[in-house]
Protein backbone atom coordinates (compact mmCIF):
# COMPACT_ATOMS: atom_id res chain seq x y z
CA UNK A 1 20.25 14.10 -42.06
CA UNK A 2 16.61 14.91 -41.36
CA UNK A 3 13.70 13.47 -41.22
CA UNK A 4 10.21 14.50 -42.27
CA UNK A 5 6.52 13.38 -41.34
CA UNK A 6 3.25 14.77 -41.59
CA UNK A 7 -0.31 12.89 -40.22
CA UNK A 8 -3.39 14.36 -41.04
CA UNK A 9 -7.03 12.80 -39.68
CA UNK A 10 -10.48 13.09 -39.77
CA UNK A 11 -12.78 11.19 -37.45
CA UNK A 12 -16.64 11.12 -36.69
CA UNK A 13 -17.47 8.98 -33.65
CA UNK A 14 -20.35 8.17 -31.31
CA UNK A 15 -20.87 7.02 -27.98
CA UNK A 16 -24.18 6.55 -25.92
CA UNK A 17 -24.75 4.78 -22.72
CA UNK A 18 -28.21 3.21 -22.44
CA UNK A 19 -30.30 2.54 -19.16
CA UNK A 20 -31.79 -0.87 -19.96
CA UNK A 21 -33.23 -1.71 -15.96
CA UNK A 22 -32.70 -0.38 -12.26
CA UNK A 23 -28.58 -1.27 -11.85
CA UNK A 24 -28.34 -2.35 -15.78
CA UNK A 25 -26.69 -0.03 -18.17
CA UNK A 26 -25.24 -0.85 -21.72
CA UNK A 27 -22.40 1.43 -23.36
CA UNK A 28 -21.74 1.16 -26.90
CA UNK A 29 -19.46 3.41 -29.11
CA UNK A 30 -17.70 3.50 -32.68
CA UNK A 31 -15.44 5.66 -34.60
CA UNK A 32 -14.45 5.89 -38.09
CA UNK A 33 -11.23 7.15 -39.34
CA UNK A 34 -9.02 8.59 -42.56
CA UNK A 35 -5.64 9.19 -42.03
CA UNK A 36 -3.01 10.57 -44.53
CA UNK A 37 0.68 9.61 -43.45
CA UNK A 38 3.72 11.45 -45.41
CA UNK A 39 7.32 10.57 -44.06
CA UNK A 40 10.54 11.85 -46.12
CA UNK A 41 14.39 11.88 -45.96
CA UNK A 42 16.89 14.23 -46.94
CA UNK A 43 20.63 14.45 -46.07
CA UNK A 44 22.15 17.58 -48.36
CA UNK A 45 25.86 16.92 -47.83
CA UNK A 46 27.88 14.05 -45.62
CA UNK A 47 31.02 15.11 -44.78
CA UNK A 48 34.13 12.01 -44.62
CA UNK A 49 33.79 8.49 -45.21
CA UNK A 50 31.95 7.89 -41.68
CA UNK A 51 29.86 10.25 -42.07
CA UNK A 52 28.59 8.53 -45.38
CA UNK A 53 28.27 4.73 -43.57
CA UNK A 54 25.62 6.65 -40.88
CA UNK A 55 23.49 9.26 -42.84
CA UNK A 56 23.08 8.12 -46.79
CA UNK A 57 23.58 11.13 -49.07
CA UNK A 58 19.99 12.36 -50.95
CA UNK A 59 19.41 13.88 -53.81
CA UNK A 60 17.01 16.31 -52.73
CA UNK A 61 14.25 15.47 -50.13
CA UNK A 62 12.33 11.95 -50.44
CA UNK A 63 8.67 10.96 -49.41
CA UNK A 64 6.16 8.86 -50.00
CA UNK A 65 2.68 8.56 -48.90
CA UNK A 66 -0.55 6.90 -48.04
CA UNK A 67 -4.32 6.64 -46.87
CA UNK A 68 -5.69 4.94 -44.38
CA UNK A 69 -9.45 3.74 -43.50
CA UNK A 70 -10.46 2.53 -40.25
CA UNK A 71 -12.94 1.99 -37.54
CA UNK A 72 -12.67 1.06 -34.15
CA UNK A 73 -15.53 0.55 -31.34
CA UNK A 74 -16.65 -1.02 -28.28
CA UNK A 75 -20.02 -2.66 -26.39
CA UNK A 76 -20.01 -2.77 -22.80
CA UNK A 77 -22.39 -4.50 -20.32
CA UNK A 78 -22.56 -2.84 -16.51
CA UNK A 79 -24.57 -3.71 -13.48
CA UNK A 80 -24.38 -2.25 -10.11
CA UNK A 81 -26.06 -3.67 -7.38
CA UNK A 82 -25.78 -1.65 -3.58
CA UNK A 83 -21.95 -1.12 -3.52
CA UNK A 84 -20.62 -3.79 -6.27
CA UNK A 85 -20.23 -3.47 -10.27
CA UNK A 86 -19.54 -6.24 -12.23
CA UNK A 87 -18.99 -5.52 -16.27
CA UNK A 88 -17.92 -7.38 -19.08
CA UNK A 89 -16.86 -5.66 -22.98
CA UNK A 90 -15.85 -6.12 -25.69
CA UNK A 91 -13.57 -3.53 -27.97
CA UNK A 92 -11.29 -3.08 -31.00
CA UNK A 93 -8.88 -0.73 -31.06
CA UNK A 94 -6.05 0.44 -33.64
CA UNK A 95 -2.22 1.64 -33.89
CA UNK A 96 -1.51 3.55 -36.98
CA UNK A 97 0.30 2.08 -39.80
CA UNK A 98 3.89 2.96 -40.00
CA UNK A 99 5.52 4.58 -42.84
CA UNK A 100 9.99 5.12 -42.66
CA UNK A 101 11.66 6.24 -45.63
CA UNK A 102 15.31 6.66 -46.17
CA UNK A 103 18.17 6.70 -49.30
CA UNK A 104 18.55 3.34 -50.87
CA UNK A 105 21.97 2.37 -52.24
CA UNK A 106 22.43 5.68 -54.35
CA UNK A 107 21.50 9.28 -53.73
CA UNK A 108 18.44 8.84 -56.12
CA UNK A 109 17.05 5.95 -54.73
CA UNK A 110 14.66 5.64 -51.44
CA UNK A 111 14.04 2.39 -49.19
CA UNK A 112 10.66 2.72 -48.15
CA UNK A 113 9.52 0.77 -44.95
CA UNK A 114 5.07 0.70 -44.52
CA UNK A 115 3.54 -1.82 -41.73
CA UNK A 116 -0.27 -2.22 -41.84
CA UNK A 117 -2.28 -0.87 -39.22
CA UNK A 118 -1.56 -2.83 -35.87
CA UNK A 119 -5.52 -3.78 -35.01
CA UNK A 120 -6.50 -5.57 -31.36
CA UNK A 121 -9.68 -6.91 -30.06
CA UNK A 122 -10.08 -7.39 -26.19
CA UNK A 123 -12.36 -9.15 -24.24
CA UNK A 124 -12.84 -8.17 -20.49
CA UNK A 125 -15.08 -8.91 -17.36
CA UNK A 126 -14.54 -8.13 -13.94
CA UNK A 127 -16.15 -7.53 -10.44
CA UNK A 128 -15.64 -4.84 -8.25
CA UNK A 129 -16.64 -3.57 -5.15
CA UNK A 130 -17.22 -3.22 -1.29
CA UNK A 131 -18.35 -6.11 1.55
CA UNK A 132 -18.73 -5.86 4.96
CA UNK A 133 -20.12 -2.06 5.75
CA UNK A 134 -16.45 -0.96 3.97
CA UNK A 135 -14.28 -3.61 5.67
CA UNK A 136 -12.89 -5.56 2.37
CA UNK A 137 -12.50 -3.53 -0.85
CA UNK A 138 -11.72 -6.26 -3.72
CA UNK A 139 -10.86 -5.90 -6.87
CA UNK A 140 -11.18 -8.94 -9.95
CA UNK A 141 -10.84 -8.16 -13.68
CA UNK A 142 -10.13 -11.09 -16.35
CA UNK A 143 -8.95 -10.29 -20.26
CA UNK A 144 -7.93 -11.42 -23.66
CA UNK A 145 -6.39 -9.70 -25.92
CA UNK A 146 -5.84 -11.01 -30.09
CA UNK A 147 -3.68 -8.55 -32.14
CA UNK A 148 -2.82 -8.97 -36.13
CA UNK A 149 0.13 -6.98 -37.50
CA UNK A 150 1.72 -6.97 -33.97
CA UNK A 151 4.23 -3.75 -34.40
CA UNK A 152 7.97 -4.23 -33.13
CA UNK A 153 11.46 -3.43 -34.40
CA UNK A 154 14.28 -5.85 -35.37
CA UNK A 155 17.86 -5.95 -35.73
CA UNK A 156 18.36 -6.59 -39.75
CA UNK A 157 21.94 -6.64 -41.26
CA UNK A 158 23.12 -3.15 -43.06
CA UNK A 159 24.80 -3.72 -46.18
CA UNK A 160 26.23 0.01 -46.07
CA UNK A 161 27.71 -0.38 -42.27
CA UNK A 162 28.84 -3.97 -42.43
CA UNK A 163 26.59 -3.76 -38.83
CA UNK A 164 22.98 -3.96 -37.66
CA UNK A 165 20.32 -1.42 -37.59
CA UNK A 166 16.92 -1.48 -35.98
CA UNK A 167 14.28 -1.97 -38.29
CA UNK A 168 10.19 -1.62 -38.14
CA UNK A 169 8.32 -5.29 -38.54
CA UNK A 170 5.59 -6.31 -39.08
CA UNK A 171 5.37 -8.95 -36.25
CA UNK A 172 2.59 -10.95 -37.07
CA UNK A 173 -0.28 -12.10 -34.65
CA UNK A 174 -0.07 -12.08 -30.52
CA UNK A 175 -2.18 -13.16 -27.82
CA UNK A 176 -2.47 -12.17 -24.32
CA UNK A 177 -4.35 -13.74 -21.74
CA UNK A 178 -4.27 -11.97 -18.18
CA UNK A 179 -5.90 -11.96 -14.51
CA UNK A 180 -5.95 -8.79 -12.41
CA UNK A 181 -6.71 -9.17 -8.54
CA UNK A 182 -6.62 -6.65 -5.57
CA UNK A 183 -8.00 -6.37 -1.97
CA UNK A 184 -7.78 -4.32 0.95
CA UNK A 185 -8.99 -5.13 4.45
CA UNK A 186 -9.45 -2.65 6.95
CA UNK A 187 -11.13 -4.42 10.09
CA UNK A 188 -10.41 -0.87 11.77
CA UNK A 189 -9.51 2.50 10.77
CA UNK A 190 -6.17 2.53 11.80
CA UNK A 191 -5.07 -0.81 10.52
CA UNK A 192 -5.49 -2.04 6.76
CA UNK A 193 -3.81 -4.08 4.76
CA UNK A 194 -3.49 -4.84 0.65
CA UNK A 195 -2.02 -6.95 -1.79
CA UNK A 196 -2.07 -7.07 -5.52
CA UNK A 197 -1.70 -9.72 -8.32
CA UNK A 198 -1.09 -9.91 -12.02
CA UNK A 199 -0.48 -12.70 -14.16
CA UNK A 200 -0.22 -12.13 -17.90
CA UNK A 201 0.74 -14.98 -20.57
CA UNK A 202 1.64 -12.36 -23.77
CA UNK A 203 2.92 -14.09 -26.11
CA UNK A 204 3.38 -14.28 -30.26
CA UNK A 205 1.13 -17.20 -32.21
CA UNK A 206 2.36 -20.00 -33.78
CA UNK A 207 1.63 -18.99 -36.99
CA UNK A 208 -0.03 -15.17 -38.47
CA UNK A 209 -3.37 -15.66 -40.33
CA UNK A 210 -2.03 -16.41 -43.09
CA UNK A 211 -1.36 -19.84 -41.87
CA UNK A 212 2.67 -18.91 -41.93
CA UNK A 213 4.66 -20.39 -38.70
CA UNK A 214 6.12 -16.85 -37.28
CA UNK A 215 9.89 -16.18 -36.67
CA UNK A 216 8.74 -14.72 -32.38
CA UNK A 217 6.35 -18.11 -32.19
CA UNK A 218 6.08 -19.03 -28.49
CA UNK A 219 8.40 -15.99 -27.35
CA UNK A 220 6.46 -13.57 -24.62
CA UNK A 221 6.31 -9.43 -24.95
CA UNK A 222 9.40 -7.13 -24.26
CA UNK A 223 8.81 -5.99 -20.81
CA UNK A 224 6.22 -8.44 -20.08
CA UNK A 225 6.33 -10.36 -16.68
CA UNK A 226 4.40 -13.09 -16.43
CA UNK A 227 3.85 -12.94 -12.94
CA UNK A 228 4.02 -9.60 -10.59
CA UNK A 229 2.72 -8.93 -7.31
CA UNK A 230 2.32 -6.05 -4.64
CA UNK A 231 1.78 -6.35 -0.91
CA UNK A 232 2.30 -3.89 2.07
CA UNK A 233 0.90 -2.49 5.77
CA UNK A 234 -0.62 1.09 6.49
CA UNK A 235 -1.04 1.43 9.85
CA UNK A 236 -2.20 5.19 11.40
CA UNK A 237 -2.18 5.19 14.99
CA UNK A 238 -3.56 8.53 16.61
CA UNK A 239 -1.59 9.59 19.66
CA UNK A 240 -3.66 12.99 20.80
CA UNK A 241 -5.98 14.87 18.79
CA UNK A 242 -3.31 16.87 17.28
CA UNK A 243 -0.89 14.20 15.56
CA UNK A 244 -0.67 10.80 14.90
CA UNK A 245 2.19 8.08 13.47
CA UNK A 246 2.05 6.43 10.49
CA UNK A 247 4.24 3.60 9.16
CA UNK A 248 3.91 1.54 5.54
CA UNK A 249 6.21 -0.91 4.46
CA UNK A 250 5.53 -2.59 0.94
CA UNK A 251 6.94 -5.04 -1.11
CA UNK A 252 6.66 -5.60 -4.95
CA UNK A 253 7.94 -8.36 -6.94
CA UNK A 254 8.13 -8.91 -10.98
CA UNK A 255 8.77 -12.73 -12.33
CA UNK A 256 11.31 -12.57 -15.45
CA UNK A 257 11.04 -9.98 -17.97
CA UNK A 258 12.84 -9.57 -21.39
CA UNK A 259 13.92 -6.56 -23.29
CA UNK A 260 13.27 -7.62 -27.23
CA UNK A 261 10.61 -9.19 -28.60
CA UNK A 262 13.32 -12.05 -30.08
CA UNK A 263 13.68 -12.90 -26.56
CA UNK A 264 17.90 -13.01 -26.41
CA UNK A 265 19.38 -14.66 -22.95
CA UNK A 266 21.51 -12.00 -22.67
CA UNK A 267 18.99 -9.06 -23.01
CA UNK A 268 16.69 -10.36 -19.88
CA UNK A 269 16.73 -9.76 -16.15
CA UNK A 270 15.47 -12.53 -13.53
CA UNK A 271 12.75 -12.30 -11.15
CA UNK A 272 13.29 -10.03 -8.43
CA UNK A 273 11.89 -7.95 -5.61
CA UNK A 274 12.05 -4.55 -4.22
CA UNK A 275 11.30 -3.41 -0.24
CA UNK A 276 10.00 -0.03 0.29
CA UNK A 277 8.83 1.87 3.68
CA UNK A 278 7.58 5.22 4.23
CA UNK A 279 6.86 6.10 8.51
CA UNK A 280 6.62 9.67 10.22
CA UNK A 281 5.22 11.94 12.52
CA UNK A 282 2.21 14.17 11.16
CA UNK A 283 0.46 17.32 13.50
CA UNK A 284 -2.77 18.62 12.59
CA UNK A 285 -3.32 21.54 14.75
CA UNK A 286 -6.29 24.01 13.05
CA UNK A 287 -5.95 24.27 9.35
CA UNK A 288 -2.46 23.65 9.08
CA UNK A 289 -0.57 20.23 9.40
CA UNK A 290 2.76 19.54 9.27
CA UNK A 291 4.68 16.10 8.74
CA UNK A 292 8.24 14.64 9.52
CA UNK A 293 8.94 11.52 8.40
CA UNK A 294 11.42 8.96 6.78
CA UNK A 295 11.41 6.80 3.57
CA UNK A 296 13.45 3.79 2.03
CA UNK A 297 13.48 2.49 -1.45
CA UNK A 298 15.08 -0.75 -2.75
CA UNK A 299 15.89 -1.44 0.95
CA UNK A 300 17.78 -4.27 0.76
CA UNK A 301 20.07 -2.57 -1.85
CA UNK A 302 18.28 -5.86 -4.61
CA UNK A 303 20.53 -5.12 -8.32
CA UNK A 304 18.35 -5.55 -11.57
CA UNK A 305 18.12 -3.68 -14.42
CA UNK A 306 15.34 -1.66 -16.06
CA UNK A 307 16.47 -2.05 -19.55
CA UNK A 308 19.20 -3.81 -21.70
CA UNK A 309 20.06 -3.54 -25.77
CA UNK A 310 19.59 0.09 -26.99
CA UNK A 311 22.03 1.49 -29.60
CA UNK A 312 24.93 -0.24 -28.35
CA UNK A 313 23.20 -3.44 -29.69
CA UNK A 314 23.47 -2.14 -33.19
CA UNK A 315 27.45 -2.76 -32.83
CA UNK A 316 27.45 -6.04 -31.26
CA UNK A 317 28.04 -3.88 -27.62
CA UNK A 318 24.44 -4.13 -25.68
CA UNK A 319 24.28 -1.58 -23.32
CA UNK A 320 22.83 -2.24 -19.74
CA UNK A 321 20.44 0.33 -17.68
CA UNK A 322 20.77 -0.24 -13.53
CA UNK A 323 18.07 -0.03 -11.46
CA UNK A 324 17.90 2.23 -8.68
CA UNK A 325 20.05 1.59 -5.56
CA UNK A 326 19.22 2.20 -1.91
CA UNK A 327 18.12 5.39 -1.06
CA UNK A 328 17.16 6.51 1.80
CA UNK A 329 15.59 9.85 3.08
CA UNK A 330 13.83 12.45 5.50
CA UNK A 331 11.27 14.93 4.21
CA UNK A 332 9.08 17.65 5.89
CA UNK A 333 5.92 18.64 4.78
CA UNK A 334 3.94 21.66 5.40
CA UNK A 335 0.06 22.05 4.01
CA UNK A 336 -2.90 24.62 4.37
């Protein structure tokens, strides 16, 4: 079988930034859009039985088509002052609207599958900068997202395979709230140390704006921790002119995540975190350096997975992706 698809756009856009005082700048922009989306089927000949259950027979090639209008834009508000910035915008953005076709219960028939346009608006303001002559770098950034027509894919029963299939949905409205923090502090410059921090709280609405309660209401975003944070040492001690030693341990961490969007128990992985280390020797004679060092990932040998479902799923058989074991390593570097 084979599928077909052609997109064809045309866009006009603008985007200006505007000095309105001494550290004060405002940034707005906006783009319109017409898109023309043509997706088609066509399986000439299905050999046995099986073959029949997993590509439907055709007569001839199918497609449909459609147009699409859109615009999306943003306004930003920006001041600097000596080594800080602190902004806050506002945007809209788009994902295209999906069209899938394929044969419907005879050869002459087609099964058409079109989502609207998945549209977002986000709301962000943050505060960024340097203190203390370059001693604390900090980082603070706070958003919102709203989306309608929320795109996913479901498992949906197929009448032909007595099975399951993934199919595009329309999923409705989501929300996603989210704080962003980072600093570094370097009270010398040998010595510094960092940390990050996320929290997100991505989740499906109660009910899409048409008032309906939604099928994923309360359930949070495939791959979505709520809570993740970052952490590590770099420390650069000289020893003569010539070389110096370096070590950097880090740890990261990720709170539970899930795999689908219908948030199955048995397609999620638990909180978990990961120790990592990188330390060496590097020489810096003239205009060439060279480096020796070591590295560790995972180095408590921690087992999670990175992803869980896939085609297997379609069967009633979920399939299960490991993460990356211990590894450990040496590695030379030469530069000019």
């Amino acid at each position: 079988s084979t599928n077909y698809g052609t997109n064809q756009a045309a866009e006009i856009f603008a985007d200006g930034t505007f000095k309105l005082t001494k550290g004060l700048s405002l940034t707005a922009g906006l783009r319109g859009t017409y898109e023309h989306q043509k997706s088609g089927y066509e399986s000439a000949s299905v050999p046995g039985t099986f073959g029949i259950l997993l590509y439907k027979p055709s007569n001839g090639r199918m497609s449909y088509s459609d147009d699409y209008f859109s615009w999306v834009g943003r306004v930003a508000l920006n001041y600097m002052f000596k080594r800080n910035n602190a902004y806050i915008s506002v945007s809209r953005g788009r994902r295209p609207g999906v069209i899938t076709v394929e044969a419907g219960g005879d050869a002459n028939t087609m099964e058409v599958t079109k989502l609207k346009p998945e549209i977002i608006y986000s709301y962000e303001a943050g505060l960024k900068g340097i203190l203390f002559n370059g001693v604390l770098n900090y980082d603070l950034s706070m958003y919102y997202y709203d989306w309608s027509h929320f795109q996913t894919s479901t498992l949906q029963a197929d009448a032909n395979t007595l099975g399951l299939k993934p199919v595009l949905d329309d999923a409705g409205k989501a929300h996603s709230f989210g704080i962003e923090a980072g600093l570094r502090y370097s009270p010398c410059r040998y010595f510094s140390i960092f940390g990050n921090y996320a929290y997100i709280d991505g989740k499906f609405n109660d009910k899409d704006e048409n008032g309906v309660e939604q099928e994923y209401a309360g359930n949070r975003f495939r791959l979505t921790p709520k809570n993740t944070f970052s952490a590590g040492i770099d420390v650069n001690i000289p020893v003569k002119r010539s070389y110096n030693i370096y070590v950097r341990p880090s740890y990261s961490y990720k709170s539970q995540v899930y795999f689908e969007d219908n948030n199955r128990a048995d397609l999620t992985q638990d909180g978990y975190g990961l120790a990592n280390f990188t330390a060496g020797v590097r020489f810096h004679p003239k205009n060439v350096y060279y480096e020796i060092g070591a590295f560790g990932k995972n180095v408590f040998d921690t087992k999670y997975i990175i992803d869980a479902g896939n085609s297997g799923d379609n069967i009633g058989m979920p399939t299960y992706v490991g993460g990356s074991r211990s590894i450990f390593g040496v590695q030379v570097k030469v530069g000019f």
